[in-house]
PDB file of N, CA and C in Angstrom:
ATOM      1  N   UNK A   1       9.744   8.762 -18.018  1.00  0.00           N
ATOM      2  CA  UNK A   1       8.983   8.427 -16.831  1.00  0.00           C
ATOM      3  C   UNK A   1       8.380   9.698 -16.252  1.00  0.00           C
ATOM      4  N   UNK A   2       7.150   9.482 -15.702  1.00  0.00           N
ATOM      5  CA  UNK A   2       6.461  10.638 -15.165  1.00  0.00           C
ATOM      6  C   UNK A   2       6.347  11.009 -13.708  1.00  0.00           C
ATOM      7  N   UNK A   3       6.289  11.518 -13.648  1.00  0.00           N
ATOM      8  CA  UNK A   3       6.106  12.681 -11.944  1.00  0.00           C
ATOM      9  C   UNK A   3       5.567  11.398 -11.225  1.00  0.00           C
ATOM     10  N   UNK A   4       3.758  11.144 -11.796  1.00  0.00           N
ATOM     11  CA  UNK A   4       2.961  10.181 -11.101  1.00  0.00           C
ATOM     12  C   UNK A   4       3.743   8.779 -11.058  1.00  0.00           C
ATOM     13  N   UNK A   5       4.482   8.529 -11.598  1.00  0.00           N
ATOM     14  CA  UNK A   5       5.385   7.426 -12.149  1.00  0.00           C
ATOM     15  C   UNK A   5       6.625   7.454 -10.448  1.00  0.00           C
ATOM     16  N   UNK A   6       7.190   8.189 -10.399  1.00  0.00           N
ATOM     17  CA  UNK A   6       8.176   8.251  -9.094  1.00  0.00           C
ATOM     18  C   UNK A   6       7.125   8.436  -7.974  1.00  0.00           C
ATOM     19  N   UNK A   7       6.304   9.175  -7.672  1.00  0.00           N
ATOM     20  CA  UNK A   7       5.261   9.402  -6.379  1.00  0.00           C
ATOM     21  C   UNK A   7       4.869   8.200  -5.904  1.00  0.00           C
ATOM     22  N   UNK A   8       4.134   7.275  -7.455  1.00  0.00           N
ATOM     23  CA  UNK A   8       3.318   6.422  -6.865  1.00  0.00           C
ATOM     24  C   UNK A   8       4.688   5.244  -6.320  1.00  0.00           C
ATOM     25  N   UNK A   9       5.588   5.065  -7.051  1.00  0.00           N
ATOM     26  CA  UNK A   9       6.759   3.605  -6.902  1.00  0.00           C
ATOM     27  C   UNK A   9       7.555   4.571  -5.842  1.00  0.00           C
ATOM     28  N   UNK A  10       8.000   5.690  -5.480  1.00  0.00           N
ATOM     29  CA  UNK A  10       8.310   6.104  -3.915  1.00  0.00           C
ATOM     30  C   UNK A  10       7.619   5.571  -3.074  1.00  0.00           C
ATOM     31  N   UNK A  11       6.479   6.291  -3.291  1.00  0.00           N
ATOM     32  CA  UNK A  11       5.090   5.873  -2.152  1.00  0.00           C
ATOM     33  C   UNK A  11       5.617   3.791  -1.597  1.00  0.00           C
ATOM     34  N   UNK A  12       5.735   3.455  -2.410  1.00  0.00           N
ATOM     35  CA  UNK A  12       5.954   2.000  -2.538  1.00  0.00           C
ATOM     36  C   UNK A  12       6.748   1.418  -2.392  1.00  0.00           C
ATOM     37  N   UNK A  13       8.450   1.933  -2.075  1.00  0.00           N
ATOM     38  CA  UNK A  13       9.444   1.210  -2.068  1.00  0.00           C
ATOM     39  C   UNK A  13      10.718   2.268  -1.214  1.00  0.00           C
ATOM     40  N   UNK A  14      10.781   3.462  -1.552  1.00  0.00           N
ATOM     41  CA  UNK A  14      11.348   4.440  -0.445  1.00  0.00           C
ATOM     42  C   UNK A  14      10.806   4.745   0.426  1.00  0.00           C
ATOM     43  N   UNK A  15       9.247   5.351   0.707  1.00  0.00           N
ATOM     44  CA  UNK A  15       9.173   5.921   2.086  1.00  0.00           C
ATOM     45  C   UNK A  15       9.135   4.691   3.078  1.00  0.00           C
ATOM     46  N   UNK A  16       8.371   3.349   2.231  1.00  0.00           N
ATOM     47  CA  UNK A  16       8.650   2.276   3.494  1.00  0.00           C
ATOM     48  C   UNK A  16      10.307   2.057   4.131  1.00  0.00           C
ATOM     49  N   UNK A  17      10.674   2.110   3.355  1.00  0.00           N
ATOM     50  CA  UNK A  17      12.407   1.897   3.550  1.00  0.00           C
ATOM     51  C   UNK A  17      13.153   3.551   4.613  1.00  0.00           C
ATOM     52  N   UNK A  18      12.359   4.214   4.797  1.00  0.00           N
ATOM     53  CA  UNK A  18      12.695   5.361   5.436  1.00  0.00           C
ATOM     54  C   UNK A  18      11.882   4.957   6.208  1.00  0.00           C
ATOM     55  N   UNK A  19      10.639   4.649   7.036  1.00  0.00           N
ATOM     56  CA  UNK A  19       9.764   4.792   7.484  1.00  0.00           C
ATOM     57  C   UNK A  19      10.559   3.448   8.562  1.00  0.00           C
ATOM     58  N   UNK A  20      10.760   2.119   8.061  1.00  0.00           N
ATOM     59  CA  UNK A  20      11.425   1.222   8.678  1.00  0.00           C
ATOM     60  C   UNK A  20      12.919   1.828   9.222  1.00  0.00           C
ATOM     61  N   UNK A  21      13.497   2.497   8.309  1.00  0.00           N
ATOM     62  CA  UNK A  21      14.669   2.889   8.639  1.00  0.00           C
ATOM     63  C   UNK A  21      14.460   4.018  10.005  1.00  0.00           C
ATOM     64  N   UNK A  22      13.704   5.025  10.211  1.00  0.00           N
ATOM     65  CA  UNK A  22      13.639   5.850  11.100  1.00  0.00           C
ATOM     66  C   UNK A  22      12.671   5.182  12.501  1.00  0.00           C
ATOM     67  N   UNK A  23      11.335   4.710  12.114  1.00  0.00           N
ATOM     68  CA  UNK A  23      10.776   4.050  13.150  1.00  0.00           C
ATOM     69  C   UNK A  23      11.266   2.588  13.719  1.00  0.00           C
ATOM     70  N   UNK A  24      11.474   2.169  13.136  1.00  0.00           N
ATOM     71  CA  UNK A  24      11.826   0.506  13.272  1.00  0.00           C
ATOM     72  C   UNK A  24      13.492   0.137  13.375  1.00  0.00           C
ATOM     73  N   UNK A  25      14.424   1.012  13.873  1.00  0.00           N
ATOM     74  CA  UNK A  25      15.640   0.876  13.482  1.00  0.00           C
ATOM     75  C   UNK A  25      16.209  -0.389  13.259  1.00  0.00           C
ATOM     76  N   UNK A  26      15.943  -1.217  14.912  1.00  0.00           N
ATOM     77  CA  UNK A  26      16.257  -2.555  15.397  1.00  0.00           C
ATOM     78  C   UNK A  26      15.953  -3.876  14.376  1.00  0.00           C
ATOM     79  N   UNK A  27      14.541  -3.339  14.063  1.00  0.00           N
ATOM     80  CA  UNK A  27      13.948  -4.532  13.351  1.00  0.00           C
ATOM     81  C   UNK A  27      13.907  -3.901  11.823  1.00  0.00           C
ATOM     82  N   UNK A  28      14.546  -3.241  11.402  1.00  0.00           N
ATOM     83  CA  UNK A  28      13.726  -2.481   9.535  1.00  0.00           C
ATOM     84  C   UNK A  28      13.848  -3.348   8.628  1.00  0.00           C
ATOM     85  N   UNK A  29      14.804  -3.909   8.816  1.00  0.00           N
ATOM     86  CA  UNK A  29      14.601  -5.374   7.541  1.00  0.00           C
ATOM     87  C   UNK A  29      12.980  -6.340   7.701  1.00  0.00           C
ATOM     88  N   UNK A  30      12.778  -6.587   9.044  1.00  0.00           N
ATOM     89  CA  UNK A  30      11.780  -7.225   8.908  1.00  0.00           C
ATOM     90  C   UNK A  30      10.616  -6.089   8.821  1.00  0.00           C
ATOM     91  N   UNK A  31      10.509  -5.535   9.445  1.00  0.00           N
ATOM     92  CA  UNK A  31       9.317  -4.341   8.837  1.00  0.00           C
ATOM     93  C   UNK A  31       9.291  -4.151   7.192  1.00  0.00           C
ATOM     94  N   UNK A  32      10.609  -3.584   6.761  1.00  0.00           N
ATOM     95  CA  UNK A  32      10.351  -3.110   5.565  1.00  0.00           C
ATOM     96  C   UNK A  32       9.909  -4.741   4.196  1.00  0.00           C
ATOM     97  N   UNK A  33      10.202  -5.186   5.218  1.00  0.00           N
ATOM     98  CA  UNK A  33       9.583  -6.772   4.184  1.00  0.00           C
ATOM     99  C   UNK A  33       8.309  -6.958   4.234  1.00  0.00           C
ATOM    100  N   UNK A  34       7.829  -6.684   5.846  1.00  0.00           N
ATOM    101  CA  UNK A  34       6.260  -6.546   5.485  1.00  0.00           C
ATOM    102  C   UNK A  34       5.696  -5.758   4.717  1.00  0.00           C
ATOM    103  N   UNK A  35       6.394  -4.603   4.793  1.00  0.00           N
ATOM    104  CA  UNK A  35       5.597  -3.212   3.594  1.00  0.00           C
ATOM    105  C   UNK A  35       6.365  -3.714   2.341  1.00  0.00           C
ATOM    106  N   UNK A  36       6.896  -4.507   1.954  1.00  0.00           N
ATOM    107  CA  UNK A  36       7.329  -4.760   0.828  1.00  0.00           C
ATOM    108  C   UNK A  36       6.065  -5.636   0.568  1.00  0.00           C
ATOM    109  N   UNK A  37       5.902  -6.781   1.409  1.00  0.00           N
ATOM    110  CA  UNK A  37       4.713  -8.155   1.241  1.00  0.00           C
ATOM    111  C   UNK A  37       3.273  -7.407   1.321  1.00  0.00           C
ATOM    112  N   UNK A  38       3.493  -6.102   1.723  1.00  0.00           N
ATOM    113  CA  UNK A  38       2.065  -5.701   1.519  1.00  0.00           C
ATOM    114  C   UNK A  38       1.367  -5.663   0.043  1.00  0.00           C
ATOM    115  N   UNK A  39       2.545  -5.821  -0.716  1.00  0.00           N
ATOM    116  CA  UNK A  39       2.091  -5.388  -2.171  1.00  0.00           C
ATOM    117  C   UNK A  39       0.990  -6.582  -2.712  1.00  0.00           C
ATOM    118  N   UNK A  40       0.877  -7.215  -1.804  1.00  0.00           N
ATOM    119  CA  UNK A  40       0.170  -9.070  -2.288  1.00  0.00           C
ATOM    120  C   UNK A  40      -0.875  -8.295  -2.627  1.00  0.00           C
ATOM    121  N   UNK A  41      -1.112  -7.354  -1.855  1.00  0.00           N
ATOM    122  CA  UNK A  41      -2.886  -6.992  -2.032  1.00  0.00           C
ATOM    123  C   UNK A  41      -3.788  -6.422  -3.479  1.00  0.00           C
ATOM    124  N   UNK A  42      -2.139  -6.319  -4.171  1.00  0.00           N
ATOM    125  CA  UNK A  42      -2.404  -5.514  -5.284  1.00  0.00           C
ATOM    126  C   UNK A  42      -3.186  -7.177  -6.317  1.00  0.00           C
ATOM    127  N   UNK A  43      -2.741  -8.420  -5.827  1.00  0.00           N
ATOM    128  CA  UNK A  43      -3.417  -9.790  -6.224  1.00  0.00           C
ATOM    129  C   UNK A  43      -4.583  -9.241  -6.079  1.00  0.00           C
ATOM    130  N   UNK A  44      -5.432  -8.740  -5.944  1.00  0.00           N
ATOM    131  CA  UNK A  44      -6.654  -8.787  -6.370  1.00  0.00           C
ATOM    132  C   UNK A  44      -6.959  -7.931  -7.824  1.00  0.00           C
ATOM    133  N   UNK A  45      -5.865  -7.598  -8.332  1.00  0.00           N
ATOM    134  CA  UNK A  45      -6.097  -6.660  -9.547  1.00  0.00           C
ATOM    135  C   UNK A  45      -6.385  -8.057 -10.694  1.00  0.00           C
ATOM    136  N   UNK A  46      -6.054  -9.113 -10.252  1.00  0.00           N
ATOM    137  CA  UNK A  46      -6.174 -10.426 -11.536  1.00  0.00           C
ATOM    138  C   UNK A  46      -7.490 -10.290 -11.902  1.00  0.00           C
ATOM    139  N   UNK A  47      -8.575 -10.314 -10.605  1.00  0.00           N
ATOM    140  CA  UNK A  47      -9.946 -10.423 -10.928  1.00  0.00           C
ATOM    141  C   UNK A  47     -10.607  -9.535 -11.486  1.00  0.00           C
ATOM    142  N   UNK A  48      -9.901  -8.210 -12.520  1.00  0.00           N
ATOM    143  CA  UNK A  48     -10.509  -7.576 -12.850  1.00  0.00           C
ATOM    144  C   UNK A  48     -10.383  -7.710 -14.309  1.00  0.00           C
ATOM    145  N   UNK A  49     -10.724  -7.009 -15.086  1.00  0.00           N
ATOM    146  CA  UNK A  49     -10.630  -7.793 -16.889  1.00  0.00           C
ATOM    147  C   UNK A  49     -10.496  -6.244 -17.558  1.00  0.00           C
ATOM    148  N   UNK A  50      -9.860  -5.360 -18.231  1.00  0.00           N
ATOM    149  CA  UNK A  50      -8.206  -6.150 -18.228  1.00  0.00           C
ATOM    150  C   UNK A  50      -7.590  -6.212 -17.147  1.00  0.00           C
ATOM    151  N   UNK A  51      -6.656  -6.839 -16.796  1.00  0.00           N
ATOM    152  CA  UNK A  51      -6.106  -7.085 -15.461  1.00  0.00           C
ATOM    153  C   UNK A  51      -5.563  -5.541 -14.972  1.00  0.00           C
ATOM    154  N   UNK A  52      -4.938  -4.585 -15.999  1.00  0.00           N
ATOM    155  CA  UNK A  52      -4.145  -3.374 -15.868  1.00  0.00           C
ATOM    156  C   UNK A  52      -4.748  -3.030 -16.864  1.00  0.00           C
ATOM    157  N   UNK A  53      -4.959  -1.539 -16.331  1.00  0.00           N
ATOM    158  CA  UNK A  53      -6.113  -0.332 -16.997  1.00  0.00           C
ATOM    159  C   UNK A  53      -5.172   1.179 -16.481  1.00  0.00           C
ATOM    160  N   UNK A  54      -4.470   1.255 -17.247  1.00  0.00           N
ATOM    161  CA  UNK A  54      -3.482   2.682 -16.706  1.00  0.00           C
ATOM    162  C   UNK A  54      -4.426   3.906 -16.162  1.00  0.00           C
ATOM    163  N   UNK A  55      -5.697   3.686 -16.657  1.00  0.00           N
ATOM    164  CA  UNK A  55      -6.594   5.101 -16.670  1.00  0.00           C
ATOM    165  C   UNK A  55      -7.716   4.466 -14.906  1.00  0.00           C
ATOM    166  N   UNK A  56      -7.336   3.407 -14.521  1.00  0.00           N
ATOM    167  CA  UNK A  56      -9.104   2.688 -13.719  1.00  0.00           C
ATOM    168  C   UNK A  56      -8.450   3.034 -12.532  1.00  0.00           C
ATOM    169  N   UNK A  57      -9.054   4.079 -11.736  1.00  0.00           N
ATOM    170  CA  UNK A  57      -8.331   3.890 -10.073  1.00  0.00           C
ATOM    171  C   UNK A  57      -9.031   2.563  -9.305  1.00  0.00           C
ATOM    172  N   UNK A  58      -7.903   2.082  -8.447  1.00  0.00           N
ATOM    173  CA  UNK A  58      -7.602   0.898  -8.138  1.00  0.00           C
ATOM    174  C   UNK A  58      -8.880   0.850  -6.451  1.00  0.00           C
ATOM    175  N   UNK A  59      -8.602   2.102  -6.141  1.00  0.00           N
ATOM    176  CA  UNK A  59      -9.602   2.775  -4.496  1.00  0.00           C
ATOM    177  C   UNK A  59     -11.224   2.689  -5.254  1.00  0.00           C
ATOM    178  N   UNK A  60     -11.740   1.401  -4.468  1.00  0.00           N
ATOM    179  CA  UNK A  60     -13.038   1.403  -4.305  1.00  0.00           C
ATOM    180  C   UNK A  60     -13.142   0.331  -5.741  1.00  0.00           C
ATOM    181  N   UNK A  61     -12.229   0.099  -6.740  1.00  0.00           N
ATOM    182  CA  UNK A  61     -12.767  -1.029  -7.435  1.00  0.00           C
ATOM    183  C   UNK A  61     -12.204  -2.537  -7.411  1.00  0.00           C
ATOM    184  N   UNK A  62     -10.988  -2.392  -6.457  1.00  0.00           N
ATOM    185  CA  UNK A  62     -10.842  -4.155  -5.828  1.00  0.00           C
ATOM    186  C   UNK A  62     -11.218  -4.068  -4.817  1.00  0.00           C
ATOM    187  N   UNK A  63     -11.548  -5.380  -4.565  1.00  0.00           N
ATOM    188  CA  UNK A  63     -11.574  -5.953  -3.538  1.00  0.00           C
ATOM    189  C   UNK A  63     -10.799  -5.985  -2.404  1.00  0.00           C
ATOM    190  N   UNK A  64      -9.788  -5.806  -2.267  1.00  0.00           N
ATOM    191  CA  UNK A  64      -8.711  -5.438  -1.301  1.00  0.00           C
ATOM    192  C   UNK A  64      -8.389  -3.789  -1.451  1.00  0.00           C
ATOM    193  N   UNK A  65      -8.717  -3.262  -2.161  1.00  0.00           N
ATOM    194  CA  UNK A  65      -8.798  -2.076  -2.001  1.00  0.00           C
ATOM    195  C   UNK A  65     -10.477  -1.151  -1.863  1.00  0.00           C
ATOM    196  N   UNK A  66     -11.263  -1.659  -1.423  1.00  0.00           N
ATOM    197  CA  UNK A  66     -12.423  -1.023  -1.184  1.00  0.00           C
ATOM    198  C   UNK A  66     -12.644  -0.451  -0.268  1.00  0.00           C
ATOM    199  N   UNK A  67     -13.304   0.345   0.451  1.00  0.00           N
ATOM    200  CA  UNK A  67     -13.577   0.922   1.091  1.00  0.00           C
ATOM    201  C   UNK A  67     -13.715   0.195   2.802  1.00  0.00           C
ATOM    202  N   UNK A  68     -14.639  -1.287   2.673  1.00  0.00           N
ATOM    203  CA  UNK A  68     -14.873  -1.685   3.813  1.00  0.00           C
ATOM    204  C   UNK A  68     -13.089  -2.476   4.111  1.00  0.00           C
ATOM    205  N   UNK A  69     -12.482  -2.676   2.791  1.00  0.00           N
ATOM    206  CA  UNK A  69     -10.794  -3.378   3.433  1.00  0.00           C
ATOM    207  C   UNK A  69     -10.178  -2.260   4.253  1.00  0.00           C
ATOM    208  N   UNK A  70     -10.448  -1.177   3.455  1.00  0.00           N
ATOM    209  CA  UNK A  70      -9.549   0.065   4.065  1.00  0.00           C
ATOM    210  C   UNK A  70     -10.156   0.491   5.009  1.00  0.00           C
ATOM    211  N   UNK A  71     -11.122   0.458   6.122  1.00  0.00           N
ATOM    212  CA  UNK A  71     -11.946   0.471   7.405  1.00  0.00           C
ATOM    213  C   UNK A  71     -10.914  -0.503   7.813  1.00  0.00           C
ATOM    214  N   UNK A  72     -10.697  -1.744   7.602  1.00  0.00           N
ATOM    215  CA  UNK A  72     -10.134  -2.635   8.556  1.00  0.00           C
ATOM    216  C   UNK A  72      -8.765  -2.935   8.458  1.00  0.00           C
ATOM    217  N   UNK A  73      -8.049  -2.139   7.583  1.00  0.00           N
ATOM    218  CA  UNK A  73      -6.664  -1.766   7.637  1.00  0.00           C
ATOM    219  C   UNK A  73      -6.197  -0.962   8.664  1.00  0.00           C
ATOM    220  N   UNK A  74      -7.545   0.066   8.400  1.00  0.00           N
ATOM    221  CA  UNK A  74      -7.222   1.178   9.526  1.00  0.00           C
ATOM    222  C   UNK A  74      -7.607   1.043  11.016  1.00  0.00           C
ATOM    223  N   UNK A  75      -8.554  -0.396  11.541  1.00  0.00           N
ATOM    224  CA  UNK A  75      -8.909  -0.528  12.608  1.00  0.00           C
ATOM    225  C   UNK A  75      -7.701  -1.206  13.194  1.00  0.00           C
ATOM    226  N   UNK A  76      -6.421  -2.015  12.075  1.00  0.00           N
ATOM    227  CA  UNK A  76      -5.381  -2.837  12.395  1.00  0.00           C
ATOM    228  C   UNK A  76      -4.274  -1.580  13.494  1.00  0.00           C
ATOM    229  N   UNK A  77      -4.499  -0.764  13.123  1.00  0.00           N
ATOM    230  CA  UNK A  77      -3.736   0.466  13.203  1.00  0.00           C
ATOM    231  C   UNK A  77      -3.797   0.405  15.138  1.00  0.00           C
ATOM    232  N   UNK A  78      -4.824   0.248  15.887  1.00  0.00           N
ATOM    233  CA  UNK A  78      -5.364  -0.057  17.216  1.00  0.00           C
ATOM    234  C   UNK A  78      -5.254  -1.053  18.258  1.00  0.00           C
ATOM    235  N   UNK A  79      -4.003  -2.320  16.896  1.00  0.00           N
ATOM    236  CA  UNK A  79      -3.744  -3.311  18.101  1.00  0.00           C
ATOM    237  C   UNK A  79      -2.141  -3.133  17.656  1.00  0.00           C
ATOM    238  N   UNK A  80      -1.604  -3.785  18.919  1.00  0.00           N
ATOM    239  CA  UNK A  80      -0.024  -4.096  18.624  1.00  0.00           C
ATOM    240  C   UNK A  80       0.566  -5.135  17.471  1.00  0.00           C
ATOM    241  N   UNK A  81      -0.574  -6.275  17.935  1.00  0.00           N
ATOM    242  CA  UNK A  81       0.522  -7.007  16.681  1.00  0.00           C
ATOM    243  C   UNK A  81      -0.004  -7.115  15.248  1.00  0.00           C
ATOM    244  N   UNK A  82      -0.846  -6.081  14.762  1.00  0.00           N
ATOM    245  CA  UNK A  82      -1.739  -5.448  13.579  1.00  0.00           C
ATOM    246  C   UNK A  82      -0.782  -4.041  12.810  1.00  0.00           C
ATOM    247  N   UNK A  83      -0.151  -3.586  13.775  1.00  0.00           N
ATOM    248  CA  UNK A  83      -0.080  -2.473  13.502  1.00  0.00           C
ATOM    249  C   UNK A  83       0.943  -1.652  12.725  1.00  0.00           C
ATOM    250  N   UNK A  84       2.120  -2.302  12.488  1.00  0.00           N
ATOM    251  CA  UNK A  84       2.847  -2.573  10.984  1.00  0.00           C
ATOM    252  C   UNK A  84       2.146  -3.052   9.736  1.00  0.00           C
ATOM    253  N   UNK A  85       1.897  -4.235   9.942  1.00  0.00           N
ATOM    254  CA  UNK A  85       0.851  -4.309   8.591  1.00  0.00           C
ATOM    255  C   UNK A  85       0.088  -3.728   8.273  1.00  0.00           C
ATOM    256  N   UNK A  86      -0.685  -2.610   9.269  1.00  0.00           N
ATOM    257  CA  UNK A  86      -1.905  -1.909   8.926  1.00  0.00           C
ATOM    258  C   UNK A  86      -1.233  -0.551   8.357  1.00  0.00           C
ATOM    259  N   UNK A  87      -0.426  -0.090   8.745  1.00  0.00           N
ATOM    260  CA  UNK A  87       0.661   0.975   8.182  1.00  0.00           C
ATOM    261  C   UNK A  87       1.026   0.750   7.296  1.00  0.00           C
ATOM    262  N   UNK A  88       1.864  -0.529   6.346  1.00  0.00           N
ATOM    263  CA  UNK A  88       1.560  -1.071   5.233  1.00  0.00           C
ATOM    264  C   UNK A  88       0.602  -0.797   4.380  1.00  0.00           C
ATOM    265  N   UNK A  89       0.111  -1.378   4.923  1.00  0.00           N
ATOM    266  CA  UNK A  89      -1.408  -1.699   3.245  1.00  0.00           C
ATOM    267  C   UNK A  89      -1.910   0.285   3.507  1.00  0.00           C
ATOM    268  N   UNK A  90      -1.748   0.636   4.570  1.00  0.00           N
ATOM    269  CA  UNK A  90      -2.641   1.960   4.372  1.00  0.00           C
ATOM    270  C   UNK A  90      -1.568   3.111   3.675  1.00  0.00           C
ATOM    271  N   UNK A  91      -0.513   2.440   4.064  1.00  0.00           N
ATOM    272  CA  UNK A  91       0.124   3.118   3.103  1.00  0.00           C
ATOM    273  C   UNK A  91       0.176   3.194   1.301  1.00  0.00           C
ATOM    274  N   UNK A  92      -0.103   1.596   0.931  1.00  0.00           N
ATOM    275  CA  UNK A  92      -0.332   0.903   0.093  1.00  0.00           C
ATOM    276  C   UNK A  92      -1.807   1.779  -0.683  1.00  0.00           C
ATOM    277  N   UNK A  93      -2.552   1.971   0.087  1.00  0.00           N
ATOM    278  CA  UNK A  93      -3.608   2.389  -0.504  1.00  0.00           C
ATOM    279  C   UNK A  93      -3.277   4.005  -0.410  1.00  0.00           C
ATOM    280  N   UNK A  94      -2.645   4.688   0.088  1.00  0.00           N
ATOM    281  CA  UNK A  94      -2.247   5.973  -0.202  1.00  0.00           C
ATOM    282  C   UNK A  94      -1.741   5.983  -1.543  1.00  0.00           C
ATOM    283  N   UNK A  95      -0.559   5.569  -1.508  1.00  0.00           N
ATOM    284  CA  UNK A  95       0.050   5.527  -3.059  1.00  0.00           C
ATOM    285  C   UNK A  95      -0.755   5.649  -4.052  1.00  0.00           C
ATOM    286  N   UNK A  96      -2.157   4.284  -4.082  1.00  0.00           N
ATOM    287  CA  UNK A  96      -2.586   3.970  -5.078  1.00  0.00           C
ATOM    288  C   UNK A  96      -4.135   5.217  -5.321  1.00  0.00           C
ATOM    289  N   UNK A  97      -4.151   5.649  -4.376  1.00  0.00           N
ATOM    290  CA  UNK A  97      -5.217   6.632  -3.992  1.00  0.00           C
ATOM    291  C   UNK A  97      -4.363   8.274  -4.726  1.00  0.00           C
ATOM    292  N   UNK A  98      -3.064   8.228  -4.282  1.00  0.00           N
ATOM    293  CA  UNK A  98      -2.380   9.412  -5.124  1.00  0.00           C
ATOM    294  C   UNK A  98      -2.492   9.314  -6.590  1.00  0.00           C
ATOM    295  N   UNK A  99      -1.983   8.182  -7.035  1.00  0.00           N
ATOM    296  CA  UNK A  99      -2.264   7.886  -8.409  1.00  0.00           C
ATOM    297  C   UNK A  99      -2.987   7.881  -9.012  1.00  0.00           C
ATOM    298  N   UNK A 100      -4.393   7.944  -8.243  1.00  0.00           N
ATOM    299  CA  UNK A 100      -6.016   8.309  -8.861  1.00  0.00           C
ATOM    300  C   UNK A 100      -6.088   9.998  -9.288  1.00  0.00           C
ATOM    301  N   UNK A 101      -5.719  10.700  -8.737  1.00  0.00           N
ATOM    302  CA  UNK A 101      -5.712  11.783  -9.120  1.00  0.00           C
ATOM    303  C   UNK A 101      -4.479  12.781  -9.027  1.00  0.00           C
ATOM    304  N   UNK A 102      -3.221  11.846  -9.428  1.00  0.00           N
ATOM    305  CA  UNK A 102      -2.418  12.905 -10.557  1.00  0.00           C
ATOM    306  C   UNK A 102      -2.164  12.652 -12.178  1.00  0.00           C
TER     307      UNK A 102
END
């Protein structure tokens, strides 16, 4: 397993679990389920042909990961009851944005 291999599945499954664990103490189970359920978004990788392309960064060629989703992930960031999920997916697209170029 590779470097990019732990970064990107950290990015994805520990820092949310730290991130719930340190910000969210009260509630981290339900937080860290949303950043777990954030992963739905990666459902838009079906519509692409082959579905998984180890080499295709994922930023700017789905649909849930394009540019105008990630504007409104990040506008989620500005209301209260947006603003876990928007930490989610933008986290979500960090990961997958690291993985583009290591």
């Amino acid at each position: 397993m590779s470097f990019k291999f732990f970064i990107h599945y950290g990015l994805h499954f520990i820092a949310p679990l730290l991130i719930s664990l340190v910000f969210f103490n009260k509630k981290w189970k339900a937080v860290y389920l949303i950043f777990l359920l954030s992963m739905l978004i990666d459902l838009d990788h079906l519509l692409a042909t082959p579905i998984f392309d180890k080499n295709r960064c994922s930023i700017n060629f789905h649909p849930l990961h394009s540019y105008i989703a990630i504007s409104v992930y990040f506008l989620g960031l500005f209301f209260k009851k947006t603003r876990i999920l928007a930490i989610a997916l933008l986290l979500h697209i960090l990961a997958d944005f690291i993985d583009c170029y290591l």
